[in-house]
Protein backbone atom coordinates (compact mmCIF):
# COMPACT_ATOMS: atom_id res chain seq x y z
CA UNK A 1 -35.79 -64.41 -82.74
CA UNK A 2 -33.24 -66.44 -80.87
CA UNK A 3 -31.95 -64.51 -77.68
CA UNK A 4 -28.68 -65.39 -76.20
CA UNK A 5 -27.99 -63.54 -73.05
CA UNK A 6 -24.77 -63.54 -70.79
CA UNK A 7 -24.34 -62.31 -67.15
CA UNK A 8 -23.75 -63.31 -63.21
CA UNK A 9 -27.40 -63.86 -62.22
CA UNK A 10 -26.60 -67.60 -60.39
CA UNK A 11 -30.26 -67.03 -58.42
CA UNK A 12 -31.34 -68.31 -62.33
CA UNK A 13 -30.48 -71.67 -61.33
CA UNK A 14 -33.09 -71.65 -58.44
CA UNK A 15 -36.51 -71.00 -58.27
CA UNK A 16 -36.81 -67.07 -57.88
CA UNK A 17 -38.05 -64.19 -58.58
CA UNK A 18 -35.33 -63.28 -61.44
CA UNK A 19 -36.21 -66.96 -62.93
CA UNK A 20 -39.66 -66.55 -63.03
CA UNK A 21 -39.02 -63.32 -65.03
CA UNK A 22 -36.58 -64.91 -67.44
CA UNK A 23 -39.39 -67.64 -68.10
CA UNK A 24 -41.16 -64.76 -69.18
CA UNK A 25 -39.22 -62.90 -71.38
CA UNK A 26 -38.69 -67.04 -72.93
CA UNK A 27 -42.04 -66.93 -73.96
CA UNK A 28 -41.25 -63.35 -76.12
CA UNK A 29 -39.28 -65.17 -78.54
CA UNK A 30 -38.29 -69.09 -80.69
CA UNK A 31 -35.30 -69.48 -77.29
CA UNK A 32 -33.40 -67.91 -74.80
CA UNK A 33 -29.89 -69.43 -74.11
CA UNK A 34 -28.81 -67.80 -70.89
CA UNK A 35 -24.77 -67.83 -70.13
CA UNK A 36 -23.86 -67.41 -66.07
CA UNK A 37 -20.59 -66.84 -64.84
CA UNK A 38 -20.46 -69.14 -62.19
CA UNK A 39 -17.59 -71.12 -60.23
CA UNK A 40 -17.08 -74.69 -59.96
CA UNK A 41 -19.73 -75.02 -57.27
CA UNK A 42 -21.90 -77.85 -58.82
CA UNK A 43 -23.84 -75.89 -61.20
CA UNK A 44 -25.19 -78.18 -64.10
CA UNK A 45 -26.87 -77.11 -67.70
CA UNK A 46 -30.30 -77.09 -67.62
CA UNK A 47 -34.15 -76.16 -69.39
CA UNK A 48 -35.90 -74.05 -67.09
CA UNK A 49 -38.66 -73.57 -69.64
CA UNK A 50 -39.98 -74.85 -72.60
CA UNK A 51 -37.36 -73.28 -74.68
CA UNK A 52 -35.33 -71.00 -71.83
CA UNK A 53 -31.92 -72.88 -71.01
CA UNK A 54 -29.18 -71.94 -68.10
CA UNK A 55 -25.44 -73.02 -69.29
CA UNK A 56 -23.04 -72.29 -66.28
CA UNK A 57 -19.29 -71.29 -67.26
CA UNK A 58 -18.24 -73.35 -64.06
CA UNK A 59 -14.94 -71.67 -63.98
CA UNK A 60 -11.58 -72.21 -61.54
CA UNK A 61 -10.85 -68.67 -61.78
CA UNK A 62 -12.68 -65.31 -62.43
CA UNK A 63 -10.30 -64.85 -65.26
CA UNK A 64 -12.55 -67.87 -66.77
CA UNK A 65 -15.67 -66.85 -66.68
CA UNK A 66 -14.49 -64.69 -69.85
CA UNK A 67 -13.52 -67.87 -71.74
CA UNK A 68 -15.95 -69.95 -70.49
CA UNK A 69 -18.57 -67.92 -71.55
CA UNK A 70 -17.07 -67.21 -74.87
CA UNK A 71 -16.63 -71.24 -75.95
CA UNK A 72 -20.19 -71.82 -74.17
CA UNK A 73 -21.37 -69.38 -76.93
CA UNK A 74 -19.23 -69.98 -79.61
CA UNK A 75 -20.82 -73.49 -79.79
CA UNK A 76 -24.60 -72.08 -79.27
CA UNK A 77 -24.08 -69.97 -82.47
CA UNK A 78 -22.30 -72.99 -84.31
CA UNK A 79 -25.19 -75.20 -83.25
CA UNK A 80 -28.19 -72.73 -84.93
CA UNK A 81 -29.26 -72.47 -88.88
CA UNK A 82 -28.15 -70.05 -90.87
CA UNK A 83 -31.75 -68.47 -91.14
CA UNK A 84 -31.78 -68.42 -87.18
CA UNK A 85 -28.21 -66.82 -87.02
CA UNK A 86 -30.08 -63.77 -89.08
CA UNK A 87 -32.46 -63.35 -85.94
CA UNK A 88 -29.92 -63.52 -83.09
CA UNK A 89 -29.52 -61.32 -80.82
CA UNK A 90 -26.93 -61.35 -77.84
CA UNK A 91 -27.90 -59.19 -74.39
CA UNK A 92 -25.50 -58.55 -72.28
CA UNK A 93 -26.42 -58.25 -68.53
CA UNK A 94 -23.50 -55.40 -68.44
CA UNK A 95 -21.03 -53.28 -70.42
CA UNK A 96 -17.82 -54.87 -68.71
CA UNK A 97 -17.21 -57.86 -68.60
CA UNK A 98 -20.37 -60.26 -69.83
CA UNK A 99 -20.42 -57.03 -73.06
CA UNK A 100 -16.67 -58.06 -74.49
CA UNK A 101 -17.76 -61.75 -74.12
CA UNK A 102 -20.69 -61.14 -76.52
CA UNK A 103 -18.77 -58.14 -78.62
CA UNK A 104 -16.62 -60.88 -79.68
CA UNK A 105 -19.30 -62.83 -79.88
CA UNK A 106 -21.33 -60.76 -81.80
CA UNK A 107 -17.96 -60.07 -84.15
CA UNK A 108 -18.26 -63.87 -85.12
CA UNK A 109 -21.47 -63.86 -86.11
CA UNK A 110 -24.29 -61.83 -87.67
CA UNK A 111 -26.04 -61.23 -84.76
CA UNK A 112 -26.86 -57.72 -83.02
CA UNK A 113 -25.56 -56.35 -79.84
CA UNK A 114 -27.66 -55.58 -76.98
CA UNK A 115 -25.43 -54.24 -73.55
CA UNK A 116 -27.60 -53.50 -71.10
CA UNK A 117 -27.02 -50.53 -67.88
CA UNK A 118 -27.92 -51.34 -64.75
CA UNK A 119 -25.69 -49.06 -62.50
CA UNK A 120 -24.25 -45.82 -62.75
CA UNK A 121 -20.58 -46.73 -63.73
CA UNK A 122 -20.14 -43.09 -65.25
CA UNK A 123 -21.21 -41.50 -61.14
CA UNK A 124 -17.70 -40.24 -59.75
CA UNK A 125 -17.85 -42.87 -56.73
CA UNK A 126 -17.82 -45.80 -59.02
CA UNK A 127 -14.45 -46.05 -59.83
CA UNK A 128 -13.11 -44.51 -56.87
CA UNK A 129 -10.42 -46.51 -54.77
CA UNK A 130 -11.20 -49.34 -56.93
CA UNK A 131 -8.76 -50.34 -59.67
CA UNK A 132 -11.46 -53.09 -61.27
CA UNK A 133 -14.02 -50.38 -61.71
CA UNK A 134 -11.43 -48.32 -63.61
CA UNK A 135 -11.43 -51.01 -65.64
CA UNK A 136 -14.66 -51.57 -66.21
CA UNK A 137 -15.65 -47.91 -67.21
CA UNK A 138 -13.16 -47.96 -69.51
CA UNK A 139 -14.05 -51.39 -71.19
CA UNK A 140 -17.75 -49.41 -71.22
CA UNK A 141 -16.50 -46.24 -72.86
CA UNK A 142 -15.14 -48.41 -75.80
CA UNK A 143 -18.08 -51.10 -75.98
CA UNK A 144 -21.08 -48.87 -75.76
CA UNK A 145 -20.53 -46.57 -79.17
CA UNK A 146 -20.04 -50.32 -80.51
CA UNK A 147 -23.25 -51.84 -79.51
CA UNK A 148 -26.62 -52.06 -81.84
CA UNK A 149 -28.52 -51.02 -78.69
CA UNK A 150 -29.02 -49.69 -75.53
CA UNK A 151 -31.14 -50.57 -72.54
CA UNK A 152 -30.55 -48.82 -69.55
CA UNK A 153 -32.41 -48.54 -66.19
CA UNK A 154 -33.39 -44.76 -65.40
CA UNK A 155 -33.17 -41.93 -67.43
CA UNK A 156 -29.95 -40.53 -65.17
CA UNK A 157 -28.24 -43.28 -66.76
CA UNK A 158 -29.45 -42.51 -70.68
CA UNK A 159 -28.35 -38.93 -69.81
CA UNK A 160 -25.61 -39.40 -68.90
CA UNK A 161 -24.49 -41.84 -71.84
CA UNK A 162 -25.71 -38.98 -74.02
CA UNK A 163 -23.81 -36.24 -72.53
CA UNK A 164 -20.47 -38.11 -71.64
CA UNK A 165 -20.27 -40.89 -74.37
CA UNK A 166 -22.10 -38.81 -76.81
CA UNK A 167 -24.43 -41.47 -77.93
CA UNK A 168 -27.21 -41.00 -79.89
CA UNK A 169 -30.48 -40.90 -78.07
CA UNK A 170 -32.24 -43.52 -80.54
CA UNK A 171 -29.77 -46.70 -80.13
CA UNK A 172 -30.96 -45.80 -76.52
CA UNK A 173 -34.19 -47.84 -74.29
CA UNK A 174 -34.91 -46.87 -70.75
CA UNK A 175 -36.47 -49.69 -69.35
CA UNK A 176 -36.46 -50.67 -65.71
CA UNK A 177 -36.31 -54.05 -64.08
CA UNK A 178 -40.24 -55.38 -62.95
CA UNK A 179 -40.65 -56.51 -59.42
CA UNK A 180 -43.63 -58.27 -57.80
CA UNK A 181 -46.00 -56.01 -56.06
CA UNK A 182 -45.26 -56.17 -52.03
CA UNK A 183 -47.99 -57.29 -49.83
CA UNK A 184 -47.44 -54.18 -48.16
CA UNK A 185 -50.47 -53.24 -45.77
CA UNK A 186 -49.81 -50.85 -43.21
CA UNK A 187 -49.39 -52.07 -39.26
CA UNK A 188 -50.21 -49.53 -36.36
CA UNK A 189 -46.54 -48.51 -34.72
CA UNK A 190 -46.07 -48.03 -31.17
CA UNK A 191 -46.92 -44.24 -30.12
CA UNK A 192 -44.98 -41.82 -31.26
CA UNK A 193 -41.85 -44.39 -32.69
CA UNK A 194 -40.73 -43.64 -35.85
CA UNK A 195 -40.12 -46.67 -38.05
CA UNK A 196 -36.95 -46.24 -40.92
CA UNK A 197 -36.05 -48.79 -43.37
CA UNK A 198 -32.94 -49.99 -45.01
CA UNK A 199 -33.17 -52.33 -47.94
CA UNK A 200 -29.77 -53.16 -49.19
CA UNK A 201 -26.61 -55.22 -49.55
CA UNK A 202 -24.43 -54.43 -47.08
CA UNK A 203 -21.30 -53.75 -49.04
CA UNK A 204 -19.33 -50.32 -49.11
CA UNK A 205 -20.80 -48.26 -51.91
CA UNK A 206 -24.33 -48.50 -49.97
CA UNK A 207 -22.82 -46.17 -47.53
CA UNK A 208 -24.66 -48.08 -44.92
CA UNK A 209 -22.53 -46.39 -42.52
CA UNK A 210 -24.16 -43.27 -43.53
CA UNK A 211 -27.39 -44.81 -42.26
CA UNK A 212 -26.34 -45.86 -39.29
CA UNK A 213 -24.68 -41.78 -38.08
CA UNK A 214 -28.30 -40.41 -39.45
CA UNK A 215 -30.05 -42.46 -37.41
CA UNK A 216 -28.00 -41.93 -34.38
CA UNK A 217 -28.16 -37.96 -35.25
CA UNK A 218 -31.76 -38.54 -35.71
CA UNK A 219 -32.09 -40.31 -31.74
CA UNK A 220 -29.65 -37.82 -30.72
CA UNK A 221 -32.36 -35.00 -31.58
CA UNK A 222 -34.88 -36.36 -29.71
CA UNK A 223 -36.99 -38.26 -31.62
CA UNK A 224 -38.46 -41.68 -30.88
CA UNK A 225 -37.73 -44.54 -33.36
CA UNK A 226 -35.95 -47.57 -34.23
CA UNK A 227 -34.42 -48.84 -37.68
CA UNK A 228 -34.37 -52.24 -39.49
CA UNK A 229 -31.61 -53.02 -41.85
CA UNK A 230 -32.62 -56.16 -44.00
CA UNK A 231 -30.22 -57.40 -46.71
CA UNK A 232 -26.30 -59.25 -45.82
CA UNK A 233 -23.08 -58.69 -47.25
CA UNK A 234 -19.07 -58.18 -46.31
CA UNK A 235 -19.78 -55.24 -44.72
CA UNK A 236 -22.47 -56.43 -41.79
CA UNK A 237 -20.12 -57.15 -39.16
CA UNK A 238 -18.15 -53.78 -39.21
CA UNK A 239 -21.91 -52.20 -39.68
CA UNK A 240 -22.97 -54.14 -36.27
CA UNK A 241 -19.68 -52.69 -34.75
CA UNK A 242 -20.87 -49.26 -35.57
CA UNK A 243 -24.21 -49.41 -33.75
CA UNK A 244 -22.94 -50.47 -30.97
CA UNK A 245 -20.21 -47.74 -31.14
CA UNK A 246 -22.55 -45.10 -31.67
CA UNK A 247 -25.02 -46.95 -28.85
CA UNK A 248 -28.06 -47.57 -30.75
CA UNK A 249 -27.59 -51.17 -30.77
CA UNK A 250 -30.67 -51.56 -28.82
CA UNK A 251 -32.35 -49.85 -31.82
CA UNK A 252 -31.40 -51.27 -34.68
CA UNK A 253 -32.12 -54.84 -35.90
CA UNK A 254 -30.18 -56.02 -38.68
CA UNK A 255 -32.49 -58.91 -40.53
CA UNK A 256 -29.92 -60.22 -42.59
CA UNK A 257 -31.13 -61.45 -46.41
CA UNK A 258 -35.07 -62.00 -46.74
CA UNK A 259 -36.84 -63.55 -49.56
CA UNK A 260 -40.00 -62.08 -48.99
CA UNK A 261 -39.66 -58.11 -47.93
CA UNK A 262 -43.65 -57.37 -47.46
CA UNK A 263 -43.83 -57.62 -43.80
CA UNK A 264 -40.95 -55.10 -43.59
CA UNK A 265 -42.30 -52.80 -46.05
CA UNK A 266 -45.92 -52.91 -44.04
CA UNK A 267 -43.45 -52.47 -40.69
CA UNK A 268 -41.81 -49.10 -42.45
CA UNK A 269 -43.01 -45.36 -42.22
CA UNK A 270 -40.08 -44.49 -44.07
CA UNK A 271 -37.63 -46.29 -46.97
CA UNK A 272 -34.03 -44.77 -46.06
CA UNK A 273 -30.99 -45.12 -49.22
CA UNK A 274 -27.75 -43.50 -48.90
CA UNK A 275 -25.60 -45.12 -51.77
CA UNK A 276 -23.10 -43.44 -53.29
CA UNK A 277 -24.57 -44.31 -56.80
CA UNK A 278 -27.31 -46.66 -57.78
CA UNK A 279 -28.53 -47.73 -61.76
CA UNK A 280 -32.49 -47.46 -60.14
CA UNK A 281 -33.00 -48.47 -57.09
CA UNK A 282 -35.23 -51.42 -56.65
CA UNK A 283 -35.63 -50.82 -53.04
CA UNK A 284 -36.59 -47.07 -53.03
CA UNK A 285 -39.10 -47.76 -56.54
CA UNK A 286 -41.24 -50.43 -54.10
CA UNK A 287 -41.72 -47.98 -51.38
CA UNK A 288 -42.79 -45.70 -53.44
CA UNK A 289 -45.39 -48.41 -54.97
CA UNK A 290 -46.00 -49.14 -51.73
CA UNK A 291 -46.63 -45.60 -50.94
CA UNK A 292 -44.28 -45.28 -48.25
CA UNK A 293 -42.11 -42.03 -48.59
CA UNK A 294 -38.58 -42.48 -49.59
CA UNK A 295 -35.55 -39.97 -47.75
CA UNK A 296 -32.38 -41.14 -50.60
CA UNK A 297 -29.26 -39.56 -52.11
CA UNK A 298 -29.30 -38.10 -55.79
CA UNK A 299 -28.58 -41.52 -57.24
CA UNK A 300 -30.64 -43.69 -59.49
CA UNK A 301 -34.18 -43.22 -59.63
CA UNK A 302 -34.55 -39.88 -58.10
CA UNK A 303 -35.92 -37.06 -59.59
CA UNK A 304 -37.79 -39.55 -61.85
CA UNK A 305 -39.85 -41.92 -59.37
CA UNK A 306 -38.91 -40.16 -55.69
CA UNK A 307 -39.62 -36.94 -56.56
CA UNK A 308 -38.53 -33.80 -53.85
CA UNK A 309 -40.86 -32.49 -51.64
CA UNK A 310 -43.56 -34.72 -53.23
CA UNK A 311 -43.53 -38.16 -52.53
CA UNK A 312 -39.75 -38.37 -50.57
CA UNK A 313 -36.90 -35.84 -49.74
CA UNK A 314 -33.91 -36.36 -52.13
CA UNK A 315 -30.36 -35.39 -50.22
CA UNK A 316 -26.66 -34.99 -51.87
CA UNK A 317 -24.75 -38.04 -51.56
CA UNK A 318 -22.69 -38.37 -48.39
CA UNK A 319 -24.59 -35.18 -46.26
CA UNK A 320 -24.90 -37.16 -43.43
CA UNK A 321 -26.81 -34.15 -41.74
CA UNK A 322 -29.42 -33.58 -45.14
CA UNK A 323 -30.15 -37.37 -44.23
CA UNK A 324 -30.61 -36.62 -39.90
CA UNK A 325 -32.76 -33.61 -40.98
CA UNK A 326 -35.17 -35.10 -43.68
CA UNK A 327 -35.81 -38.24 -41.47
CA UNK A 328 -36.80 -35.63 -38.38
CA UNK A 329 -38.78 -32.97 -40.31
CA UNK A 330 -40.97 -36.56 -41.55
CA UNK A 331 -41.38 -38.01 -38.03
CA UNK A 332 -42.44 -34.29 -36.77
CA UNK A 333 -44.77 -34.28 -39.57
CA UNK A 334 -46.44 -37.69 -40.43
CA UNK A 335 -48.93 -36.53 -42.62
CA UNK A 336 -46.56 -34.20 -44.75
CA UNK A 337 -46.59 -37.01 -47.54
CA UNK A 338 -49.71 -38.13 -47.60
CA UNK A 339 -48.55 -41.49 -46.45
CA UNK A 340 -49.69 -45.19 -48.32
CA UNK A 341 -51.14 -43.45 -51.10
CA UNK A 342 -50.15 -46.14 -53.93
CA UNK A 343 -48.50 -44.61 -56.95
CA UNK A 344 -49.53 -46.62 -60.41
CA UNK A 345 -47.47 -48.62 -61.81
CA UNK A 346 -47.83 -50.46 -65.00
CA UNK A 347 -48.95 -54.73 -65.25
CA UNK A 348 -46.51 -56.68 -66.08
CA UNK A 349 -48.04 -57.54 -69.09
CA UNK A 350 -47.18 -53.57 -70.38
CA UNK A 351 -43.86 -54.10 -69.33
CA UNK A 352 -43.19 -57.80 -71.18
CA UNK A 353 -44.90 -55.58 -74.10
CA UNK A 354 -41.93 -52.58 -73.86
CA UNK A 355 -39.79 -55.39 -73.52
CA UNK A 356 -40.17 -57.20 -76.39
CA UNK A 357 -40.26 -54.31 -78.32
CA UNK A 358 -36.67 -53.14 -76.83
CA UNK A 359 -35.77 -57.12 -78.18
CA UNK A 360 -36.98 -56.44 -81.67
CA UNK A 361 -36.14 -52.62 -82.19
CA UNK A 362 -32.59 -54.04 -81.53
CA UNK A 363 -32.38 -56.90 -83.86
CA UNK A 364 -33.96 -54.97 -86.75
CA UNK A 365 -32.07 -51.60 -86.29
């Protein structure tokens, strides 16, 4: 099989932990030709593998990254045989705008269709106050019934395709993405502090805001604690602004982006996540390998991995209150979820195995 894959991932084109996966998934099949919407920012065409190779769009305009991307292809295909134009198969990263780029794509040649899910676009707070979303749901509503296959990130997401979009449950895969075990041993707190964790970009649908009035609601009550927001984005200076508003400053420590998150995750006696919507939820799914009990919204992964009442307390989006309480009713009662007991998880050598098979199961459909 030859795989041709388009998306945004630009960390590809340094050593990290996405490119050490994509060397991977190289090894699965004959090549992997990896398309990246990128910006004229130096970004050159490279092997980063025996047969895995990175070809930036290096585009003026964001408008370009759909064109780039398409002619970047449109020569791969031209450049294979005819045998190995029968065994292509083109992932896309998403069903907006990397899917039309290889549904045209895909309309040129004989290869299948992967689009791949990896956020809620179909949750009501995607597309809210934000005229590109719009457009993107409804460039997914019209791509996905067109694909040859599915793969999608939690089962929220595959029920949701299957309910809304009405699409059959066999064109769909639920597979999410693998991340590195943390180094995650406990460390002793100071007595009686409470510990709370935020793992996230700090842009708007995050709702880090959200974290910020819990945790103040949370001090407010009495309790003894402090909480570490690791992770940047647009949002952190308005987010700093807030703490001090609400006078927790002293309190909260905002890390900023981390490469390594183990020392955090050994720091944390509880994962907090209030987005509005979320595909999984890398964040909350390491905790919980981690064995540190997760307080989130309904979004993403819970109900599947966090799991009410057993392992993490699972709140309505936006009750800024659900989100004071569960973090209080934890810190009153330590013990309640059996805290660092590790839930399994599979090697990644299972998961290259599920995979491949999503790879093939496509192509051959």
């Amino acid at each position: 099989m030859i795989l041709l894959t388009i998306g945004s991932d630009r960390s590809l084109f340094r050593e990290s932990a996405a490119r050490e996966r994509v060397r991977a998934y190289g090894r699965l099949v004959a090549a992997t030709h990896i398309i990246v919407f990128t910006k004229r920012v130096g970004f050159q065409k490279k092997a980063i593998g025996e047969n895995v190779y990175l070809y930036p769009t290096n585009s003026r305009l964001r408008l370009g990254y759909l064109w780039g991307a398409f002619f970047i292809g449109r020569a791969i295909v031209g450049g294979l045989s005819l045998q190995d134009r029968r065994e292509l198969l083109i992932s896309c990263q998403d069903p907006f705008e990397s899917g039309l780029v290889g549904y045209l794509l895909a309309r040129f040649s004989e290869a299948a269709l992967q689009l791949q899910v990896h956020t809620d676009f179909l949750s009501p707070y995607f597309a809210k106050g934000d005229f590109v979303n719009r457009v993107r749901v409804w460039l997914a509503v019209w791509l996905l019934p067109r694909a040859d296959c599915i793969r999608v990130v939690s089962q929220r997401i595959k029920r949701s395709l299957e309910s809304q979009l009405k699409i059959e449950a066999s064109k769909i895969t639920v597979l999410p993405i693998w991340s590195v075990p943390l180094d995650a041993a406990p460390q002793i707190a100071a007595k009686g502090a409470f510990r709370i964790l935020v793992v996230a970009r700090l842009e708007k649908e995050k709702r880090i805001d959200h974290a910020l009035l819990a945790f103040s609601e949370f001090i407010k009550r009495g309790s003894v604690g402090g909480l570490a927001i690791v992770g940047d984005g647009s949002e952190r200076r308005v987010l700093e602004d807030l703490a001090r508003a609400l006078k927790v400053q002293h309190l909260v420590i905002f890390h900023g982006w981390q490469e390594d998150l183990s020392r955090y995750y050994a720091d944390a006696d509880i994962l907090l996540m209030t987005s509005q919507y979320e595909g999984w939820g890398m964040a909350a799914a390491d905790a919980i390998y981690a064995g540190i009990p997760v307080v989130m919204t309904d979004v993403g992964l819970a109900g599947e991995l966090v799991r009410d009442s057993e392992n993490g307390i699972v709140v309505p989006v936006g009750d800024i209150e659900a989100m004071a309480k569960a973090l209080f009713s934890i810190a009153a009662d330590p013990g309640r979820f059996r805290p660092r007991q590790i839930h399994p998880r599979e090697s990644f050598d299972e998961y290259l195995a599920r995979y491949r098979e999503a790879l093939y199961r496509c192509r051959h459909v």
